[in-house]
N, C-alpha and C. Protein backbone atom coordinates (compact mmCIF):
# COMPACT_ATOMS: atom_id res chain seq x y z
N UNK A 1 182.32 74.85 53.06
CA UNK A 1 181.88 75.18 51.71
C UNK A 1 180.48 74.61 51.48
N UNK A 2 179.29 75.16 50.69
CA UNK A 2 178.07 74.67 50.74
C UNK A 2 178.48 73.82 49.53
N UNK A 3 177.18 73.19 49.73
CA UNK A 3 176.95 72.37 48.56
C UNK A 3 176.12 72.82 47.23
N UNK A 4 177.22 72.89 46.33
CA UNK A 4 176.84 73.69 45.16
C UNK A 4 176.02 73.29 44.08
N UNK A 5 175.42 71.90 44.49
CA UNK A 5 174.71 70.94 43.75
C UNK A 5 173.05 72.25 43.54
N UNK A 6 172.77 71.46 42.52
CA UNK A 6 170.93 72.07 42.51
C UNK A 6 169.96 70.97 42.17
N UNK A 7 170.01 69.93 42.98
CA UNK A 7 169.16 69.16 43.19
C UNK A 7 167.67 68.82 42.58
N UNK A 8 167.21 67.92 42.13
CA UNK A 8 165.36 68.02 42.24
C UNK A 8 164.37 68.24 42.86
N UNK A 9 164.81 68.21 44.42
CA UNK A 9 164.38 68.28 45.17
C UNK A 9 164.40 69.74 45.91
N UNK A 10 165.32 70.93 45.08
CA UNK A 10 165.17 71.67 45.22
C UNK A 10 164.75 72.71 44.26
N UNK A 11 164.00 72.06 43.36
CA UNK A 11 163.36 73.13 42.94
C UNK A 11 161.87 72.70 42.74
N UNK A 12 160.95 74.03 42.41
CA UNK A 12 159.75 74.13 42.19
C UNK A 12 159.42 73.05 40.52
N UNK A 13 158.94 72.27 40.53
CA UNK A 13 158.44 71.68 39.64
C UNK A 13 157.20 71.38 39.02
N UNK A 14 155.87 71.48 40.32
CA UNK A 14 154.68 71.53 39.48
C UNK A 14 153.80 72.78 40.04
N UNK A 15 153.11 72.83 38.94
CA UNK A 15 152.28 74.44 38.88
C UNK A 15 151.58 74.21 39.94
N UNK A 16 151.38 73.51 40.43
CA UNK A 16 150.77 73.58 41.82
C UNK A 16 151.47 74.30 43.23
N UNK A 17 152.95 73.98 42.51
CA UNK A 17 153.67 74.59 44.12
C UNK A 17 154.01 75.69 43.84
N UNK A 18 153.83 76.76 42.18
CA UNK A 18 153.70 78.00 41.90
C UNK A 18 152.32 78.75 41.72
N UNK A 19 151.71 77.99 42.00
CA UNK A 19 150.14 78.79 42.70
C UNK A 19 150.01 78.92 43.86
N UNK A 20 150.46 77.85 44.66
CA UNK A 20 151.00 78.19 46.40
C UNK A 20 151.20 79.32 46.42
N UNK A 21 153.03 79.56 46.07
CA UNK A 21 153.43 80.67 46.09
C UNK A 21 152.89 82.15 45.40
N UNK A 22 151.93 82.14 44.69
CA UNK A 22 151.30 83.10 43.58
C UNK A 22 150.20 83.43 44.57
N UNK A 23 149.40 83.02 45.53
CA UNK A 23 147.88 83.01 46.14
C UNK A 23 148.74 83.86 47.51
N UNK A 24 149.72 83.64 48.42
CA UNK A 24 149.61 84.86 49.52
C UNK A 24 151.41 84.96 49.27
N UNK A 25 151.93 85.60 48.72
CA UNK A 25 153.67 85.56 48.78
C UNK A 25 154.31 86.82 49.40
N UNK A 26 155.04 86.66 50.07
CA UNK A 26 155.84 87.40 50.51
C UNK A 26 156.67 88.30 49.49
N UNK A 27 156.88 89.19 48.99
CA UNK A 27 157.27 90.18 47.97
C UNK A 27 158.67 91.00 48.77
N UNK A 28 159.69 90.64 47.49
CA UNK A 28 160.82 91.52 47.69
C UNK A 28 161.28 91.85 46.26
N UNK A 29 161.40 93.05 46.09
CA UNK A 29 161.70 93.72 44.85
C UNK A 29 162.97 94.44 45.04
N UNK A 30 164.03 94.53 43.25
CA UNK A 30 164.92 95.08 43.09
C UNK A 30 164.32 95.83 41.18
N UNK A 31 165.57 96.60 41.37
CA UNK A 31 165.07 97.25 40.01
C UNK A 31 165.05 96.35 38.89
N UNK A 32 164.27 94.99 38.13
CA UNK A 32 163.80 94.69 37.07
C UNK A 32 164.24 92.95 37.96
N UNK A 33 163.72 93.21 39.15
CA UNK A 33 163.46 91.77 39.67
C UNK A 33 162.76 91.92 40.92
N UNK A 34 161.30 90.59 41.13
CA UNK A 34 161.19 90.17 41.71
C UNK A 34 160.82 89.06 42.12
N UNK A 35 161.09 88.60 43.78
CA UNK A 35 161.18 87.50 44.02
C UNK A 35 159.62 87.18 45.36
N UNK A 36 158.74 86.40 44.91
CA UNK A 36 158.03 85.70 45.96
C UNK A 36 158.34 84.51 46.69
N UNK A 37 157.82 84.82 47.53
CA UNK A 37 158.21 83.51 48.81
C UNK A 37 156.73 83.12 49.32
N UNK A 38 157.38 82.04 50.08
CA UNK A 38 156.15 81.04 51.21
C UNK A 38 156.70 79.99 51.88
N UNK A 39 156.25 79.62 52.76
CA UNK A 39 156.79 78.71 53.93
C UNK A 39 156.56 77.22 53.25
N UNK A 40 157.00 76.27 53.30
CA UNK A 40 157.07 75.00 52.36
C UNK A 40 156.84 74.25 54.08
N UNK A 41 156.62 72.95 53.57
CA UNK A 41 156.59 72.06 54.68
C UNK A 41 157.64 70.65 54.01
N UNK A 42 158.31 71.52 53.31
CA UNK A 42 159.53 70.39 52.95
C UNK A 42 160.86 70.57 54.09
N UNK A 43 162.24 70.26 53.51
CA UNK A 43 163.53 70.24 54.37
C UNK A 43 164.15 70.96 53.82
N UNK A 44 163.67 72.01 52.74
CA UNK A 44 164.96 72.40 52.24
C UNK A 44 164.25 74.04 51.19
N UNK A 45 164.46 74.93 51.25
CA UNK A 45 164.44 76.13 50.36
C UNK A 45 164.06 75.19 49.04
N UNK A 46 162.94 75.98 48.31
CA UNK A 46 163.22 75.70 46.47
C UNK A 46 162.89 76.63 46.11
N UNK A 47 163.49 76.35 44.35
CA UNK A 47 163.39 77.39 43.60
C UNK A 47 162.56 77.34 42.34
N UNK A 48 162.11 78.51 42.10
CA UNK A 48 161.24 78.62 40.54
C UNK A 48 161.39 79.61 39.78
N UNK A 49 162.16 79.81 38.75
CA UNK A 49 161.91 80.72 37.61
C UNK A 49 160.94 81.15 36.78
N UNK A 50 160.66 82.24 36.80
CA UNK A 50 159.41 83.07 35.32
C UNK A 50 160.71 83.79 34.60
N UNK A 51 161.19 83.76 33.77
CA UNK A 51 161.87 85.08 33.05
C UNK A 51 161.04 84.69 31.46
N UNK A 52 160.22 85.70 31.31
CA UNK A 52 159.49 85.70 30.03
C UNK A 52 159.80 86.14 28.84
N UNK A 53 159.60 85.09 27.59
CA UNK A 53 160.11 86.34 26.32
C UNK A 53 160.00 87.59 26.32
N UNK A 54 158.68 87.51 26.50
CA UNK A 54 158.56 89.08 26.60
C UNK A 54 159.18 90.46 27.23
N UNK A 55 159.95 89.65 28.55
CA UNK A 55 161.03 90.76 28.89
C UNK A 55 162.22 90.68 28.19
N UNK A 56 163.03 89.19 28.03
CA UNK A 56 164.30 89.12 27.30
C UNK A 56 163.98 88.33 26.03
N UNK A 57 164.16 89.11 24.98
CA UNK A 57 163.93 88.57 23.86
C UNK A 57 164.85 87.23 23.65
N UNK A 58 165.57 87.40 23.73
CA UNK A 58 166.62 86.29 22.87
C UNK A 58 167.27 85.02 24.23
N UNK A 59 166.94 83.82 24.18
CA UNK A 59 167.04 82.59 24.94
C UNK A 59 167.96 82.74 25.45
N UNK A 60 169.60 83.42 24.83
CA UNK A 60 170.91 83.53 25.72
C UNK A 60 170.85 84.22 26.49
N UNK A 61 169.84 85.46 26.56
CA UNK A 61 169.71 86.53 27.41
C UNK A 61 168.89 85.48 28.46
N UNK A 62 167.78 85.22 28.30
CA UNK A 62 167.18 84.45 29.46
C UNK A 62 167.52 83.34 30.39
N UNK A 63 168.54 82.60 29.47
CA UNK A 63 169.15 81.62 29.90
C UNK A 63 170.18 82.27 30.90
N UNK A 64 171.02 83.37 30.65
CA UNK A 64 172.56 83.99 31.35
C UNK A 64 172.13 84.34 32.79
N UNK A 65 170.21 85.02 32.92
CA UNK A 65 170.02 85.29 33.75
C UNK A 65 169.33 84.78 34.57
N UNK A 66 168.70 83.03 34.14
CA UNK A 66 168.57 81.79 34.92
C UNK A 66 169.84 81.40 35.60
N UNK A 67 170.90 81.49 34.80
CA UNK A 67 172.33 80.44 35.24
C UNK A 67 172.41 81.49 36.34
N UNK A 68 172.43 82.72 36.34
CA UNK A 68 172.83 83.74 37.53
C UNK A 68 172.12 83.85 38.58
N UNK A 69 170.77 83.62 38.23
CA UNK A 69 170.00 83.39 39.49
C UNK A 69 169.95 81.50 40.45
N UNK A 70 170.47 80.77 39.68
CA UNK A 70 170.46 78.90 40.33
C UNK A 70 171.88 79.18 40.93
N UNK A 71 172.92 80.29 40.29
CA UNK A 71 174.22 79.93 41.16
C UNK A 71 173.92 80.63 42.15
N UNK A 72 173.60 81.88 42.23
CA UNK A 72 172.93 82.36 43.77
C UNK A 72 172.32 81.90 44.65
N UNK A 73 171.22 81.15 44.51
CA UNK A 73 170.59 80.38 45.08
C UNK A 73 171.19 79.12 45.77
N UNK A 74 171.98 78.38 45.17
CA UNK A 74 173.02 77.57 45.20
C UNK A 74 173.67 77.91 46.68
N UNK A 75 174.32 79.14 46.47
CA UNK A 75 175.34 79.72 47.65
C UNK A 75 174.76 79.88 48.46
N UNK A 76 173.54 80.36 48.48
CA UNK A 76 172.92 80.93 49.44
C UNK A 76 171.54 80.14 50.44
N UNK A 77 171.85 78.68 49.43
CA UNK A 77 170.37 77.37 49.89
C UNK A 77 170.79 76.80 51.28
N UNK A 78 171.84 76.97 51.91
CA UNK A 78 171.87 76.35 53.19
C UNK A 78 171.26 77.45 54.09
N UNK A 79 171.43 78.68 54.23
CA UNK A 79 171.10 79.27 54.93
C UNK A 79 169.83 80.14 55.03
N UNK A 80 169.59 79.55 53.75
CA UNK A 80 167.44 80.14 53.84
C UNK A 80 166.68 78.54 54.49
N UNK A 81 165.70 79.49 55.30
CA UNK A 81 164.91 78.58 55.85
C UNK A 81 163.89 77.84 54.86
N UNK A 82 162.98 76.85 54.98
CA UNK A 82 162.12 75.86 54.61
C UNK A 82 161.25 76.98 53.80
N UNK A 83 161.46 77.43 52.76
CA UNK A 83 160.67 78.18 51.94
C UNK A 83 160.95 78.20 50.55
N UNK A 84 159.75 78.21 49.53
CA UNK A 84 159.41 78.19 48.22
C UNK A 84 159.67 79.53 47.55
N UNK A 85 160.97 79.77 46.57
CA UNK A 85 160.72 80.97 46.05
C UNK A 85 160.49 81.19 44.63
N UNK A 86 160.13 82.34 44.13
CA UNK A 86 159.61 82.23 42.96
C UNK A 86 160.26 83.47 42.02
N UNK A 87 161.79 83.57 41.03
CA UNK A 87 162.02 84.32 41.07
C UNK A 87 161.07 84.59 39.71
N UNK A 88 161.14 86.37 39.28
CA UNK A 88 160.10 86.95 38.18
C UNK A 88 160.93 87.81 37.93
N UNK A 89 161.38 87.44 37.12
CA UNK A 89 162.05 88.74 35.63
C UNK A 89 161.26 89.89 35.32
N UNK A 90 161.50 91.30 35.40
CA UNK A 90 160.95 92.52 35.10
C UNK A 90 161.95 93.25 34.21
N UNK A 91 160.62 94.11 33.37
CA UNK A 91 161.45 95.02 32.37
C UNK A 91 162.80 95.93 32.88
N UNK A 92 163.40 96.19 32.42
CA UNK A 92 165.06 96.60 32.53
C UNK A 92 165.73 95.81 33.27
N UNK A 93 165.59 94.38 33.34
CA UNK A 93 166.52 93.64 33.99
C UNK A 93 167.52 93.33 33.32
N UNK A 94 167.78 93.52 31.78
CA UNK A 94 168.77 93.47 30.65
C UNK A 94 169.42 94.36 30.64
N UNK A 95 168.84 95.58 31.36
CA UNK A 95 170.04 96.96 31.67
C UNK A 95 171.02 96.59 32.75
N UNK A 96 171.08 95.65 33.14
CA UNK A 96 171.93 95.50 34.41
C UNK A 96 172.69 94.27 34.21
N UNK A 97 174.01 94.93 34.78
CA UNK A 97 175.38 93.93 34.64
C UNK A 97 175.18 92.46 35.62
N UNK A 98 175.55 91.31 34.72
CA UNK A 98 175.50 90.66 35.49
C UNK A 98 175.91 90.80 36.87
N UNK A 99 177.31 91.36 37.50
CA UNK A 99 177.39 91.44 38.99
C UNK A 99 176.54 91.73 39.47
N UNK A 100 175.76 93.01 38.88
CA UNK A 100 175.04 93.99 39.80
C UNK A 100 173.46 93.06 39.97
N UNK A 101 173.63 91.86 39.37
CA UNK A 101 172.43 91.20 39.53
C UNK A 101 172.85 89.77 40.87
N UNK A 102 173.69 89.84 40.90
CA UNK A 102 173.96 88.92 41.71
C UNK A 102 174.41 89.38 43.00
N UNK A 103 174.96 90.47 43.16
CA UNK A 103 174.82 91.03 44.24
C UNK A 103 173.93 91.74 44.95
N UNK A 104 172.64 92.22 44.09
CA UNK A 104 171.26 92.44 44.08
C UNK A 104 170.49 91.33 44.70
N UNK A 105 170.62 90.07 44.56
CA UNK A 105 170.12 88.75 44.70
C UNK A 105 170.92 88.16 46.03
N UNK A 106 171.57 88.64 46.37
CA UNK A 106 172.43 88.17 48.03
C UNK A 106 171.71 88.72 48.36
N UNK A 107 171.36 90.36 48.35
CA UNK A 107 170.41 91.17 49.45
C UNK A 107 169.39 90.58 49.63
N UNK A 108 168.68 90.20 48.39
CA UNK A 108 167.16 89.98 48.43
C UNK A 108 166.87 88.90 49.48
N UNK A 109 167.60 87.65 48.97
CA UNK A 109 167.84 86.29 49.74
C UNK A 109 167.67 86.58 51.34
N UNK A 110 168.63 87.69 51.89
CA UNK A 110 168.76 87.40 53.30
C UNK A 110 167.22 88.77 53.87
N UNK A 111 167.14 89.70 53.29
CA UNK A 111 165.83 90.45 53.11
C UNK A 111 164.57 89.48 53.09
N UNK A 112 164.44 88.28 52.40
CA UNK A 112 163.18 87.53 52.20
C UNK A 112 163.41 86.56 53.53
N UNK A 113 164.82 85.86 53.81
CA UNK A 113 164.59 85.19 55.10
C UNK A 113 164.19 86.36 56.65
N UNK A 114 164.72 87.45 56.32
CA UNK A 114 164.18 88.06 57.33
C UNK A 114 162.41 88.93 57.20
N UNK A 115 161.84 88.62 56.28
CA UNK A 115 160.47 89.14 56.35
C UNK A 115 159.55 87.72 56.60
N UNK A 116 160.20 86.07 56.51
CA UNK A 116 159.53 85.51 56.70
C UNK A 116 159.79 85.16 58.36
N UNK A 117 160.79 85.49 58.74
CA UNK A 117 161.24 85.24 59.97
C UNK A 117 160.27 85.85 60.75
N UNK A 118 159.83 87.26 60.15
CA UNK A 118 158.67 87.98 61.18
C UNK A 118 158.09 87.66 61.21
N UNK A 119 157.19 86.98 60.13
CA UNK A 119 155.96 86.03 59.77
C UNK A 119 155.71 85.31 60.90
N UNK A 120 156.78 84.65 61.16
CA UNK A 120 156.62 82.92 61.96
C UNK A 120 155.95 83.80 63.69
N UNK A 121 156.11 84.91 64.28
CA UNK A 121 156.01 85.09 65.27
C UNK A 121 154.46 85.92 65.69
């Protein structure tokens, strides 16, 4: 069973390590999400949220679809390699059921370890 913790150490915390990721990122898109990546020289995957008022008006909406994206991440942090991701909320991401966002977000996960995997070679 992984460890379902979400640590400090795993996530993105200063705007510095989201300009990293913002200046050359690896891009994987779903319909009203996407996610950038980059190679970290830490031990462990992290994470960073954008979900903007401006796409979800109301804090419970933004918040439901933070909590849905840290438990994914969660499940899925042992088996991504040493990389910084950056997820970004897009318009009609409120049209979509929570499942269909979390099972949207398994694909992406193993889709982004395999486009950085090509990278490395």
């Amino acid at each position: 069973m992984p460890n379902s913790a979400f640590p400090r150490e795993a996530r993105l915390l200063a705007s510095e390590d989201y300009d990293r990721v913002f200046k050359k990122p690896v891009r994987v898109s779903a319909q009203g999400i996407l996610i950038l990546a980059c190679k970290n020289d830490q031990d462990c995957a992290r994470l960073g949220l954008v979900v903007p008022k401006k796409i979800l008006k109301r804090a419970v909406w933004r918040n439901c679809v933070k909590r849905l994206v840290r438990e994914s991440f969660r499940n899925t942090r042992e088996s991504l390699p040493n990389i910084d991701l950056v997820f970004l909320a897009r318009p009609g991401i409120g049209d979509i059921s929570n499942r269909d966002i979390s099972s949207t977000l398994d694909g992406l996960w193993v889709q982004i370890s395999r486009r950085l995997g090509k990278q490395r070679s």
